[in-house]
N, C-alpha and C. Protein backbone atom coordinates (compact mmCIF):
# COMPACT_ATOMS: atom_id res chain seq x y z
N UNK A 1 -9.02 -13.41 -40.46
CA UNK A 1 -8.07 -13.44 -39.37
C UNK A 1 -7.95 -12.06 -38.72
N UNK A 2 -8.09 -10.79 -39.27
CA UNK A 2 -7.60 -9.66 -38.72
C UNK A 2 -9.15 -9.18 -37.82
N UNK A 3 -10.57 -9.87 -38.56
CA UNK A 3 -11.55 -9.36 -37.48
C UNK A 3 -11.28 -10.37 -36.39
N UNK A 4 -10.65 -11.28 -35.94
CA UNK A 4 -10.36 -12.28 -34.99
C UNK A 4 -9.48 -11.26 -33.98
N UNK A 5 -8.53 -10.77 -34.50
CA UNK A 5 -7.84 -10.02 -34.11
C UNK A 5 -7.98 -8.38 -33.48
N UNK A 6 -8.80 -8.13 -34.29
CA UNK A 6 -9.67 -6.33 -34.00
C UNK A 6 -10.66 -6.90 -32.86
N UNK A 7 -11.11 -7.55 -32.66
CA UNK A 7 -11.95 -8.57 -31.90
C UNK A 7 -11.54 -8.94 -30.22
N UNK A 8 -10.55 -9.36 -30.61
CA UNK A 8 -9.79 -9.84 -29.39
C UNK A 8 -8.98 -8.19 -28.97
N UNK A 9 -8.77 -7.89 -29.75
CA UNK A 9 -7.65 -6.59 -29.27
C UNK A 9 -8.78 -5.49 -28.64
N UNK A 10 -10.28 -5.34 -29.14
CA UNK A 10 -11.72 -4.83 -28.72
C UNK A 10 -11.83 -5.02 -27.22
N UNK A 11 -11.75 -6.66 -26.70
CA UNK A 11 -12.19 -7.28 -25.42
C UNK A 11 -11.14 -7.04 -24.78
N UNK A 12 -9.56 -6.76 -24.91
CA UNK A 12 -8.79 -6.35 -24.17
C UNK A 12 -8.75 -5.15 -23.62
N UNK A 13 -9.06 -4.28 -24.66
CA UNK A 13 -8.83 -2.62 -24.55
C UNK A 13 -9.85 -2.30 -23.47
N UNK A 14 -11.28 -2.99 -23.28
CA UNK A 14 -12.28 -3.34 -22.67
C UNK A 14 -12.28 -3.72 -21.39
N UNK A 15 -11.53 -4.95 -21.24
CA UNK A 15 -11.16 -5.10 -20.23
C UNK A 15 -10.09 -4.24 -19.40
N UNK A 16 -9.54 -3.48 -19.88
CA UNK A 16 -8.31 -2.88 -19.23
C UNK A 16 -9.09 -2.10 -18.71
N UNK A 17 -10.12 -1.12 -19.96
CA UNK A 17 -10.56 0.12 -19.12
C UNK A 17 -11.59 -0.09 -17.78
N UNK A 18 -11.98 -1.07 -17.88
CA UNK A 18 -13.32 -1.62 -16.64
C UNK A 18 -12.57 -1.56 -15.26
N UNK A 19 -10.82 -2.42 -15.82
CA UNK A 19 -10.21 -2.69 -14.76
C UNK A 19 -9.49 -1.14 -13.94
N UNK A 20 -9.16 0.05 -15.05
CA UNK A 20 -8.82 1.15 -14.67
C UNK A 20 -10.06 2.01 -13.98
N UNK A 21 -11.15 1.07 -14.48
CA UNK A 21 -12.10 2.05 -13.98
C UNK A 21 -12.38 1.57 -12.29
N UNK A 22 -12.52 0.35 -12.17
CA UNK A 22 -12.53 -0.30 -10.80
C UNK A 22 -11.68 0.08 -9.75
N UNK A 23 -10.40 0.39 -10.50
CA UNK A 23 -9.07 0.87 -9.55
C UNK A 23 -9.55 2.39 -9.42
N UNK A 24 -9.55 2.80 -10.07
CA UNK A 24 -10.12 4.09 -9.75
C UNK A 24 -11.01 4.57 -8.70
N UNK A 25 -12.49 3.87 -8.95
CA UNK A 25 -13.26 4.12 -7.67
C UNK A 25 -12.81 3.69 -6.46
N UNK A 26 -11.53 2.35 -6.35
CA UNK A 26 -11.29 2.01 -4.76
C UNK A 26 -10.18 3.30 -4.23
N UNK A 27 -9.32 3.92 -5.68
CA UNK A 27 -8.49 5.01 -4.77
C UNK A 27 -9.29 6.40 -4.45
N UNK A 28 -10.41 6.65 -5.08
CA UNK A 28 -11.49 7.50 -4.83
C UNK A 28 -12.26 6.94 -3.74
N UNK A 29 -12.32 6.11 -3.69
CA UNK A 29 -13.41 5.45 -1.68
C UNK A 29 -12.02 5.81 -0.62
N UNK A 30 -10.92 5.48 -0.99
CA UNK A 30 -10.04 5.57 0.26
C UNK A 30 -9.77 6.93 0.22
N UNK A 31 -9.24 7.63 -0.62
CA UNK A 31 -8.91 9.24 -0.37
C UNK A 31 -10.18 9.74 0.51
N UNK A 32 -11.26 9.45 -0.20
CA UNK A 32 -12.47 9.97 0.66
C UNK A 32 -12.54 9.61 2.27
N UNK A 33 -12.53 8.05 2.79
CA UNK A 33 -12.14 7.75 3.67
C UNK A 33 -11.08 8.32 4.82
N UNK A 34 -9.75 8.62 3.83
CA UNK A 34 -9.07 9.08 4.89
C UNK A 34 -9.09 10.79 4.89
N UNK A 35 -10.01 11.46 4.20
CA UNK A 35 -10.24 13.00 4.35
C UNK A 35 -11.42 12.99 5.55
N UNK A 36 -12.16 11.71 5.70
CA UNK A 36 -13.17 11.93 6.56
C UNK A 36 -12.40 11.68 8.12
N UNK A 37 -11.43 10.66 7.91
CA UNK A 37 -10.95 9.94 8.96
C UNK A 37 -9.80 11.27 9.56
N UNK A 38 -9.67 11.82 8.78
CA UNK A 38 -7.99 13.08 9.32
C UNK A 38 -9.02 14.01 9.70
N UNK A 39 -10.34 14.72 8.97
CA UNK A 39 -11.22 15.91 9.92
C UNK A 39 -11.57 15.15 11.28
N UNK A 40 -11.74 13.43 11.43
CA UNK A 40 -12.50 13.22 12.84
C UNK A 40 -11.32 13.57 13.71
N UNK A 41 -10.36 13.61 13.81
CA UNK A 41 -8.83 13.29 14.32
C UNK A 41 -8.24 14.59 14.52
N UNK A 42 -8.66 15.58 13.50
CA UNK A 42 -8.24 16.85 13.52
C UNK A 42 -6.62 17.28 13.76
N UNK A 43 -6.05 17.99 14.60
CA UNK A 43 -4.62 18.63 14.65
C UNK A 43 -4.04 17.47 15.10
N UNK A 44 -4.74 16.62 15.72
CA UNK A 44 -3.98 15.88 16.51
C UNK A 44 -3.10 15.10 15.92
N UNK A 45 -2.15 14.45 16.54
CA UNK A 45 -1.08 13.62 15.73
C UNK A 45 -1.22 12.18 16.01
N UNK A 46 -1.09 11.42 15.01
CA UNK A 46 -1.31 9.83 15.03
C UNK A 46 -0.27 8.97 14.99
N UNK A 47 -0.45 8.61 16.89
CA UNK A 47 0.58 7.80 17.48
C UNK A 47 0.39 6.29 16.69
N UNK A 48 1.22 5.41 16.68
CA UNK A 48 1.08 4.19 16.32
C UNK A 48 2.09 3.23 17.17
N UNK A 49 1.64 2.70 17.79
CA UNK A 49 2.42 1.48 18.51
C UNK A 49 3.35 0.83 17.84
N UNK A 50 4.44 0.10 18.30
CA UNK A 50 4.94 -1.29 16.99
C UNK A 50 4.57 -2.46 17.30
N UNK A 51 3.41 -2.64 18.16
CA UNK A 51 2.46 -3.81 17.71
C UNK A 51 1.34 -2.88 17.03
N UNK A 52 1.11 -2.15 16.74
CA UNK A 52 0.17 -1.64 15.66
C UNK A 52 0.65 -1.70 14.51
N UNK A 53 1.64 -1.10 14.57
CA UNK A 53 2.35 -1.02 13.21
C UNK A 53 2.70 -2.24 12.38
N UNK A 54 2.79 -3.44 13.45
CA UNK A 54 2.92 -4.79 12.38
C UNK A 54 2.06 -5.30 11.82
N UNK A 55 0.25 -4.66 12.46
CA UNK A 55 -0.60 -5.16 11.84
C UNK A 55 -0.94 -4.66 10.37
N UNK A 56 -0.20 -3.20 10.64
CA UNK A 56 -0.40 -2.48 8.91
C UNK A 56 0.71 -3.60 7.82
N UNK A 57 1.99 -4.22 8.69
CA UNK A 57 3.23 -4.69 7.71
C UNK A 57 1.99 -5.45 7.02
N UNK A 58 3.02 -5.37 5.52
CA UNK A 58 2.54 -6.95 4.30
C UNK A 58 2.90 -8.10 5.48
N UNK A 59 2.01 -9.14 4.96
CA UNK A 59 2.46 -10.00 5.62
C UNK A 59 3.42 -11.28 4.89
N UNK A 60 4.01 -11.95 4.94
CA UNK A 60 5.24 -12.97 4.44
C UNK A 60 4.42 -13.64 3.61
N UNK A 61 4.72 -14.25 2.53
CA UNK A 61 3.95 -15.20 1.89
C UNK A 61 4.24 -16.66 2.00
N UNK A 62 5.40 -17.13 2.98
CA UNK A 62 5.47 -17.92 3.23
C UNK A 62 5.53 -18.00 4.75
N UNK A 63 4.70 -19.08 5.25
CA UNK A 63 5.00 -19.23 6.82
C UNK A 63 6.53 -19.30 7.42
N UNK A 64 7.44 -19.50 6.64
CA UNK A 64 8.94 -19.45 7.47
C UNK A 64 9.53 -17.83 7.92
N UNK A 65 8.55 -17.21 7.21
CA UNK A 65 9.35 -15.57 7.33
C UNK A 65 8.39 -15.32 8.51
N UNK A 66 9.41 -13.89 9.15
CA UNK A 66 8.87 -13.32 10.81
C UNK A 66 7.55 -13.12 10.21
N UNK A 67 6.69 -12.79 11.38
CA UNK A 67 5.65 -12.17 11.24
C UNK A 67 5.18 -10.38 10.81
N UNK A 68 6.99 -9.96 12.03
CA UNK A 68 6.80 -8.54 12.34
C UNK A 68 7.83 -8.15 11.78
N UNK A 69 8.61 -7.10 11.40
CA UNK A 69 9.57 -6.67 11.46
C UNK A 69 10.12 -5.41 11.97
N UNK A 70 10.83 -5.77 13.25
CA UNK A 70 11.32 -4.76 14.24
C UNK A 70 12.56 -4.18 13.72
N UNK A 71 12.67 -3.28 13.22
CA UNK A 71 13.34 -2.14 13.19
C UNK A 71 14.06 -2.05 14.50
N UNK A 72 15.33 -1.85 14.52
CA UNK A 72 16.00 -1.60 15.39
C UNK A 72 16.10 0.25 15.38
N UNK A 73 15.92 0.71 17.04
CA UNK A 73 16.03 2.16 17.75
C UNK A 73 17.72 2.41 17.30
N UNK A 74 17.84 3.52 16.44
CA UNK A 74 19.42 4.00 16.71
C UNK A 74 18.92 5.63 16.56
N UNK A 75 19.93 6.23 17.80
CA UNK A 75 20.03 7.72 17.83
C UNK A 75 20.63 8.70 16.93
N UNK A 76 21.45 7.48 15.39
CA UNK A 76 21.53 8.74 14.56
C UNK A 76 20.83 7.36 13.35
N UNK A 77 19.80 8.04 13.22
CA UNK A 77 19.16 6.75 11.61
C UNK A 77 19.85 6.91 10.39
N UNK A 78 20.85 7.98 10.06
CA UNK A 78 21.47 8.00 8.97
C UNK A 78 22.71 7.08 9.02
N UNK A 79 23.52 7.24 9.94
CA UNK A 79 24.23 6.27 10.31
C UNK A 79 23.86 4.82 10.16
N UNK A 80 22.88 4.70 10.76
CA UNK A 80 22.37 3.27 11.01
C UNK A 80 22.40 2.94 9.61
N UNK A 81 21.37 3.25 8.50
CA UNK A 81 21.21 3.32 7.28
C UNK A 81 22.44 2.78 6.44
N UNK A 82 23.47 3.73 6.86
CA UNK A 82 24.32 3.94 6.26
C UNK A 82 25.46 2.54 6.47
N UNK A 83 25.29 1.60 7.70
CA UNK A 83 25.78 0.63 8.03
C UNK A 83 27.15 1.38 9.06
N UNK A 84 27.47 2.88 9.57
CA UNK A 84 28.20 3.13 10.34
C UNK A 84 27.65 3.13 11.99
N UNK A 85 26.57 3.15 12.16
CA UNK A 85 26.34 3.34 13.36
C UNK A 85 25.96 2.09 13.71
N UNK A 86 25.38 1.91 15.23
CA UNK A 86 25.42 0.57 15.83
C UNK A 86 23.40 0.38 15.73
């Protein structure tokens, strides 16, 4: 029973590291990605629309929820936050 066990606990430890290792190379492709993508772009600053920006949102997992979510403009955001401002 316990090599059943050293066995199975083997193919887990196994699997975890394959899976840490997989995660690994995709946050190593994107860092790389966006070091290449910020030198093409240089000083400049990166505007984003809020129809751009909804295409970055998660999207709902159920069809009844919005698509987008608009943030409402307030001139003090701490306020807003805070539920005192309008």
């Amino acid at each position: 029973m316990k090599q059943v066990f050293d066995a199975f606990r083997l193919l887990l430890i196994s699997v975890a590291g394959w899976l840490g290792q997989q995660q690994r190379d995709v946050i190593d492709y994107l860092q790389e990605e966006n070091r290449v993508l910020r030198d093409q772009l240089g000083n400049k600053r990166l505007r984003v629309s809020d129809d751009s920006a909804c295409d970055w949102q998660p999207k709902p997992r159920n069809s009844a929820g919005a698509s987008c979510v608009k943030w409402p403009r307030s001139s003090h955001p701490i306020r807003f936050w805070l539920g005192t401002g309008s």
